[in-house]
Protein backbone atom coordinates (compact mmCIF):
# COMPACT_ATOMS: atom_id res chain seq x y z
CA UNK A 1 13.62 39.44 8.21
CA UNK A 2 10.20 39.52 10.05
CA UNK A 3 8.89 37.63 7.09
CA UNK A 4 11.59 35.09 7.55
CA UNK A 5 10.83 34.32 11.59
CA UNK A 6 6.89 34.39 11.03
CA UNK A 7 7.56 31.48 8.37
CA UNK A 8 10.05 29.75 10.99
CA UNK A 9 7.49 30.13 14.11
CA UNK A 10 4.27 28.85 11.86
CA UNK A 11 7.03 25.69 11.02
CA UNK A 12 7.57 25.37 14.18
CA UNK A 13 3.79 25.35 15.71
CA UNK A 14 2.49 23.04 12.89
CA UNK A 15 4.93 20.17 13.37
CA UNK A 16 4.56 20.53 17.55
CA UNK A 17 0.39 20.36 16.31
CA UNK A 18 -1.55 17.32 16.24
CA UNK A 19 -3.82 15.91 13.31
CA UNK A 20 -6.39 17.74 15.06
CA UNK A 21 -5.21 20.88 15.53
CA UNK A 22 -3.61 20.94 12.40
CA UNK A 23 -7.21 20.64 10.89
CA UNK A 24 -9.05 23.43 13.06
CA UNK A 25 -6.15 25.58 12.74
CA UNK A 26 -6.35 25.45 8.91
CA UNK A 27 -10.26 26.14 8.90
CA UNK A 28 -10.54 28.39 11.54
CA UNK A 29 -7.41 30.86 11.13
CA UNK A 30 -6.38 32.98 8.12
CA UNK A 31 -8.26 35.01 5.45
CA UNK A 32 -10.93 31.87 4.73
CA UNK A 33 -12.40 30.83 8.06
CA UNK A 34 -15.33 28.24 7.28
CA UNK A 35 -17.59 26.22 9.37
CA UNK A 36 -17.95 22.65 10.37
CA UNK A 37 -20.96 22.61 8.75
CA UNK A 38 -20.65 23.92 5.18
CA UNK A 39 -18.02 21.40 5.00
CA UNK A 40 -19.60 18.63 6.16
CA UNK A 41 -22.41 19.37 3.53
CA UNK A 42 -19.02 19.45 0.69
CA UNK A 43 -17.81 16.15 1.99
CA UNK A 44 -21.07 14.42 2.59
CA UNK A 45 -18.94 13.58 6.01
CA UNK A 46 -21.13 14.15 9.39
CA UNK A 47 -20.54 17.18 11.51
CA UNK A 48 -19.99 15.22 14.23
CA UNK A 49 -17.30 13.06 12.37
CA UNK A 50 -15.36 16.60 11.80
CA UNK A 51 -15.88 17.85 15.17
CA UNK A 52 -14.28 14.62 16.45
CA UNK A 53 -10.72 14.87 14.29
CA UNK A 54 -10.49 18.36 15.36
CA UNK A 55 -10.85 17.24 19.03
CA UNK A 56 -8.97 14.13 18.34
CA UNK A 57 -12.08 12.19 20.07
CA UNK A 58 -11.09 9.09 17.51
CA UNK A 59 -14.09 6.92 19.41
CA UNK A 60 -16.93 8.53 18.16
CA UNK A 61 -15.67 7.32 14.44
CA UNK A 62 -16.09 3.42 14.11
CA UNK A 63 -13.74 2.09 12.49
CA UNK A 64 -9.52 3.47 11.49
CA UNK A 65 -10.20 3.19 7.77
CA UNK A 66 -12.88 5.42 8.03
CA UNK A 67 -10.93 8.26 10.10
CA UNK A 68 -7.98 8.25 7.82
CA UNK A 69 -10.20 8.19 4.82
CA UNK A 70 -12.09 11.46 6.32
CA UNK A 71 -8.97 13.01 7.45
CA UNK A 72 -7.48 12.94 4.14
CA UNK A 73 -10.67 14.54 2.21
CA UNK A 74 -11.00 16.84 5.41
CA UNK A 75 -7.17 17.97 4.84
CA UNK A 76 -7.03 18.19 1.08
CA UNK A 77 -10.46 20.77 1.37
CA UNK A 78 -8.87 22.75 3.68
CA UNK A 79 -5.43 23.32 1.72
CA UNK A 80 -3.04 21.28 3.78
CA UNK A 81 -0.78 18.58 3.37
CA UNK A 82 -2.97 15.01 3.08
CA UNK A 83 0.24 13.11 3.93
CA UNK A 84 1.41 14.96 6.55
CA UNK A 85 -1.85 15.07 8.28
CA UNK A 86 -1.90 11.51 7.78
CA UNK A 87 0.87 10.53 9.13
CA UNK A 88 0.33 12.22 12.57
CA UNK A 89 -2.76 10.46 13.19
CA UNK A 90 -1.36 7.19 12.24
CA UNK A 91 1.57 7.98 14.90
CA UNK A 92 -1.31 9.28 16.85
CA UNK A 93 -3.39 5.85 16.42
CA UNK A 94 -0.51 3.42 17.16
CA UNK A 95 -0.74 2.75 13.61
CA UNK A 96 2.80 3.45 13.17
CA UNK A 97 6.09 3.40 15.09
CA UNK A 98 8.49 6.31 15.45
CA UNK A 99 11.64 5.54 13.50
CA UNK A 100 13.92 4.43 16.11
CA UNK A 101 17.68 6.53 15.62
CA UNK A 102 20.51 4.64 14.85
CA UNK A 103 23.37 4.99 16.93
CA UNK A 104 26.63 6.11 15.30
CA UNK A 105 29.78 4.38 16.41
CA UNK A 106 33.03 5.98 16.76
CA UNK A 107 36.08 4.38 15.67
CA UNK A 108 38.95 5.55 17.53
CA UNK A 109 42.74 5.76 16.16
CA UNK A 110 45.27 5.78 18.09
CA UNK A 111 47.96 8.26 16.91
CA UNK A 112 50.79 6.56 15.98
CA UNK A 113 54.08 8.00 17.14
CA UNK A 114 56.22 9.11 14.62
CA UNK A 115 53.89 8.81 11.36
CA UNK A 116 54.71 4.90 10.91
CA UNK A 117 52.06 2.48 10.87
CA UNK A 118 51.77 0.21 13.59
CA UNK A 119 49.18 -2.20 11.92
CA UNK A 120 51.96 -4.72 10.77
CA UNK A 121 51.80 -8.52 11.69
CA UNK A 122 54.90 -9.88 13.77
CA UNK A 123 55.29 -13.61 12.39
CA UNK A 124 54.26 -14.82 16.07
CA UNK A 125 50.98 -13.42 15.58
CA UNK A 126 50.24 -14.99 12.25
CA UNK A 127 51.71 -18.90 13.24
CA UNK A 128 49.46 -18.35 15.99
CA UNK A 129 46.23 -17.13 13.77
CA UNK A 130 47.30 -20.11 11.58
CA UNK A 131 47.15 -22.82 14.33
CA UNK A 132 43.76 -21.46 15.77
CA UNK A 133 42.00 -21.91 11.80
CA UNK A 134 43.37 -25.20 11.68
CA UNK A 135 42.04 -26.42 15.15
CA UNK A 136 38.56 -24.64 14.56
CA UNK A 137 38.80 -26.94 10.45
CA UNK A 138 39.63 -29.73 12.40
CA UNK A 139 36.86 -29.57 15.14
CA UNK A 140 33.99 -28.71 12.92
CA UNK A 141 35.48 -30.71 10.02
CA UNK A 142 32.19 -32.16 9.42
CA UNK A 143 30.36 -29.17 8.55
CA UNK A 144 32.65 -27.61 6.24
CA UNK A 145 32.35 -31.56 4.48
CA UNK A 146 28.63 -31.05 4.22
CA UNK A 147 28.89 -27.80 3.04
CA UNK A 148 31.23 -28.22 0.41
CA UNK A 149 29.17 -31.60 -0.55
CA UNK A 150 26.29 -29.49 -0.81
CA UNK A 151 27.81 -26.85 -3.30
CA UNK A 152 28.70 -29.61 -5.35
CA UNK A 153 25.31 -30.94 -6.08
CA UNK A 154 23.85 -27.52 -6.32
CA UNK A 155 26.59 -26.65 -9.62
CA UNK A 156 26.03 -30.06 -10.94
CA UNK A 157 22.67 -29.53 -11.22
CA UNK A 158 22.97 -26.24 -12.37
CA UNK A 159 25.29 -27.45 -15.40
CA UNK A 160 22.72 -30.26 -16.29
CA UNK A 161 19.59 -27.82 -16.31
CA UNK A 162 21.87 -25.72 -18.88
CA UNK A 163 22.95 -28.28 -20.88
CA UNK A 164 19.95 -30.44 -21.09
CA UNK A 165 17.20 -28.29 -20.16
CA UNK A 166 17.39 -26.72 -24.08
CA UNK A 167 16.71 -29.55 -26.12
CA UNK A 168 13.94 -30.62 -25.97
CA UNK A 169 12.39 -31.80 -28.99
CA UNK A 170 8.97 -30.60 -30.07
CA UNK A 171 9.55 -30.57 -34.14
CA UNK A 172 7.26 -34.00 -34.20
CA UNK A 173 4.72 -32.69 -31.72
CA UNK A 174 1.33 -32.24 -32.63
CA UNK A 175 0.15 -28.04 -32.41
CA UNK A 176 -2.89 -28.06 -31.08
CA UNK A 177 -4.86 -25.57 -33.15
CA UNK A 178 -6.60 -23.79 -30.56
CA UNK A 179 -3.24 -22.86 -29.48
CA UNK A 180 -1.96 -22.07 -32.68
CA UNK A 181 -3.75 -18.24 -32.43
CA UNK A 182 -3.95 -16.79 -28.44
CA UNK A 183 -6.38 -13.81 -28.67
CA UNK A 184 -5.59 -11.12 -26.08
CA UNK A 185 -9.12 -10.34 -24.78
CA UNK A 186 -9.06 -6.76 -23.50
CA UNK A 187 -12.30 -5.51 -21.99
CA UNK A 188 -13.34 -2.15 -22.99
CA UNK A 189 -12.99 1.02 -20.60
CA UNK A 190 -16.52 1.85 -18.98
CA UNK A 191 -17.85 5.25 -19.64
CA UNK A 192 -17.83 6.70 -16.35
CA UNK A 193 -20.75 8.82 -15.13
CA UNK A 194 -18.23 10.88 -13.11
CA UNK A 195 -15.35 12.69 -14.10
CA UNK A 196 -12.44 10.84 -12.44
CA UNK A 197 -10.70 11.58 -9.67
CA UNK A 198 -8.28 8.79 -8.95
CA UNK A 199 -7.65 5.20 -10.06
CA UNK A 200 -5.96 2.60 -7.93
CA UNK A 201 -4.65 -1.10 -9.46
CA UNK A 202 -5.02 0.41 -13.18
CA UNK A 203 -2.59 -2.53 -13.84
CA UNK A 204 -5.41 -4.12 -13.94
CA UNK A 205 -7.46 -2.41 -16.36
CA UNK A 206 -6.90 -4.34 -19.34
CA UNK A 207 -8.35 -7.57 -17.78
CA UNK A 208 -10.43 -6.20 -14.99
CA UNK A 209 -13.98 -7.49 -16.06
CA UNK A 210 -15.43 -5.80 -12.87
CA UNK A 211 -14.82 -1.83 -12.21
CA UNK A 212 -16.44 0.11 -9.08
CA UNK A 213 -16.52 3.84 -9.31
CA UNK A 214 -17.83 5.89 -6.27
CA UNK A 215 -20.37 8.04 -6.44
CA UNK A 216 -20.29 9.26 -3.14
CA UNK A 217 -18.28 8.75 -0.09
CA UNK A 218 -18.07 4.89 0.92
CA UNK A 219 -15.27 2.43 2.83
CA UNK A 220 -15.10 -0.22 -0.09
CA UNK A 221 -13.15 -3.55 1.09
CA UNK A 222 -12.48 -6.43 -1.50
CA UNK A 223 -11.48 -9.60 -0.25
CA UNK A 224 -10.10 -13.16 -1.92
CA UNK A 225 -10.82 -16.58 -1.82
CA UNK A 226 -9.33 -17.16 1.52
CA UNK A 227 -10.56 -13.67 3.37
CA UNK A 228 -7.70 -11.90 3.04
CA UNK A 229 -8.26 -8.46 2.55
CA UNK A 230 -6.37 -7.07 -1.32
CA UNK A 231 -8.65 -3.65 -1.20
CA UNK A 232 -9.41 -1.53 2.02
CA UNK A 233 -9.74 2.20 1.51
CA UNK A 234 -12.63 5.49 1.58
CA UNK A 235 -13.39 6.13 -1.79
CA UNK A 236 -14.32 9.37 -2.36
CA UNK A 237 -16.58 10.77 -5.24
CA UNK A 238 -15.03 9.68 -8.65
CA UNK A 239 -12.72 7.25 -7.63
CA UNK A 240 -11.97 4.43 -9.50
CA UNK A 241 -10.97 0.66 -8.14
CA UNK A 242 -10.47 -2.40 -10.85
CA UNK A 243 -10.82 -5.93 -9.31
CA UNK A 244 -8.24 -8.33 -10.35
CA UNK A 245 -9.43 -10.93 -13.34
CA UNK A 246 -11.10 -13.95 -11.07
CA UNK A 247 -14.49 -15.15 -9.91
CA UNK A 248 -13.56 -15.89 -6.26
CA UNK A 249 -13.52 -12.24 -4.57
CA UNK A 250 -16.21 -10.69 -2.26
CA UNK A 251 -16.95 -7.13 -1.34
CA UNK A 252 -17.83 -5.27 1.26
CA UNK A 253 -19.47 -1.82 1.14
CA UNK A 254 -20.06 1.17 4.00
CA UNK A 255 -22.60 2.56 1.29
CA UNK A 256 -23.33 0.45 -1.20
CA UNK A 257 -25.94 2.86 -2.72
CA UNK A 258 -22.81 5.35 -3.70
CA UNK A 259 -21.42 2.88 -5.82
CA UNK A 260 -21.42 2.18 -9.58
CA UNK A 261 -20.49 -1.61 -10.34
CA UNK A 262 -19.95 -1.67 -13.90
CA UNK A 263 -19.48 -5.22 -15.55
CA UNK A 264 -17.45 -5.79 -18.58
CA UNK A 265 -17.91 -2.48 -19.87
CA UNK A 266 -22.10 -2.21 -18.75
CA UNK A 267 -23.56 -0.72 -15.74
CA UNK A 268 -25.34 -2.54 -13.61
CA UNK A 269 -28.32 -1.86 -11.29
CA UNK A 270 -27.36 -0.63 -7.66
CA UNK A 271 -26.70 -3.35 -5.59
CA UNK A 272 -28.21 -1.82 -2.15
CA UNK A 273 -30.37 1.26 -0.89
CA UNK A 274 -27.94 4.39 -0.34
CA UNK A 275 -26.42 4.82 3.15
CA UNK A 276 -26.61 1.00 3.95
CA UNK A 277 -23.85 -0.94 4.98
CA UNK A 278 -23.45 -4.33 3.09
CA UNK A 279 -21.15 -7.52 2.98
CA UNK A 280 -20.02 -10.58 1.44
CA UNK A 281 -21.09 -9.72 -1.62
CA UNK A 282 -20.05 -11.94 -4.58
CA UNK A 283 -17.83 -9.99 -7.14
CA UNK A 284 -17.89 -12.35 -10.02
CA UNK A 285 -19.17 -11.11 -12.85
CA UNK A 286 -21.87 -13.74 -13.86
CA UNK A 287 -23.47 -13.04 -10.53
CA UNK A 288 -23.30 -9.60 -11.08
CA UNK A 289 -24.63 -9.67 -14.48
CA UNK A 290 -27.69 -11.81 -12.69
CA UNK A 291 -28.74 -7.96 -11.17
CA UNK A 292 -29.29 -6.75 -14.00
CA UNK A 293 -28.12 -3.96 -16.38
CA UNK A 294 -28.94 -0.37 -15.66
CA UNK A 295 -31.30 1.82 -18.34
């Protein structure tokens, strides 16, 4: 039984913690307490970083993705829950809203006296239901016109797209004969210089002609044509990230020394110093290739 209310009260204080807490609890309480330090040296993540999700002193870190990416390495080395602690500190951050409760409505029966049902229609009621449907037909007669008008075209040209939309007739057409054969090009796995830890958009694997792997800690952001942001996330070391087929997409790195770039299947050279911030940088894989291949 004393087991049973020690597991209940530790419940109990972790989900009244925040992110922070959480965090310092787990490092500096039980059989393994550790220091800021010897972790910081693990996760290549600065003391002060630590120091500052234990506190909850969010400013000192610059930017969100980089405080949820270190909170999530900083949780999984200390044995707790990644998701949990994440979702605190995005309900922490503003990131999120709390679920708002639904309110239940009560539908109340009247008991009926003697067991019989009261929910029959008298004949009044019903002539008069009648007469209000056929004023309401009457007075918005024109919309229930256009309405039914506009169901009519939408089956008619349903039926003709089923009926006609089949035959067409391509026995006498010319093949072209480069499209006679369509050659799947799949570009071949890179051999990884790190065991890896975890892919994200493997969908894209087959096609991807441009793969980054992490070789230490970096925020890696991948944007299209248009700026919008398809990729924003701390990898950590081993991860793996393939970039959708296209020529159009730029990157941004926190460190882009602690990243391998490898291009269809071939590492290339580093594309900055390590511990240097870098953007805009062209992912297509020509002017990739134009860095050169690494030894």
């Amino acid at each position: 039984m004393n087991e049973i209310n020690e597991q209940q009260d530790t419940t109990v204080s972790t989900t009244e913690m925040t992110a922070g807490e959480m965090l310092k609890n787990a490092r500096t309480t039980g059989r393994r307490k550790r220091e800021i330090s010897t972790i910081s040296k693990l996760l290549c993540i600065r003391e002060e970083f630590l120091t500052a999700l234990e506190e909850g002193n969010y400013r000192v870190i610059p930017e969100d993705v980089y405080i949820l990416g270190f909170a999530r390495s900083y949780a999984v080395e200390l044995g707790l829950n990644p998701d949990d602690v994440i979702l605190k500190l995005k309900k922490e951050l503003g990131l999120i809203k709390n679920e708002e409760k639904k309110e239940e409505t009560e539908i109340k029966v009247k008991p009926v006296a003697n067991n019989k049902c009261s929910c029959k229609l008298d004949k009044e009621t019903l002539i008069k239901w009648f007469k209000t449907a056929v004023q309401y037909v009457k007075k918005h007669w024109i919309w229930f016109a256009s309405g039914l008008a506009a169901l009519l075209v939408i089956v008619a040209v349903i039926i003709v797209i089923a009926v006609y939309g089949g035959k067409k007739d391509t026995a006498n057409e010319p093949v072209d004969a480069a499209q006679e054969v369509v050659e799947e090009t799949v570009v071949p796995e890179p051999d990884f210089r790190y065991p890896v830890h975890e892919k994200f958009d493997a969908k894209n694997s087959k096609e991807s002609r441009v793969v980054l792997q992490a070789e230490k800690e970096s925020w890696v952001k991948i944007e299209d044509a248009r700026g919008s942001s398809i990729f924003s996330r701390v990898l950590i070391p081993g991860d793996v990230y393939y970039l959708p087929a296209g020529d159009k997409f730029k990157a941004t790195f926190g460190n882009v020394g602690a990243i391998d770039v490898w291009v269809d299947g071939r590492l290339i050279k580093k594309l900055g110093p390590a511990n240097t911030k870098k953007t805009g940088i062209s992912m297509a894989p020509d002017a990739l290739k134009s860095v050169g291949f690494a030894e």
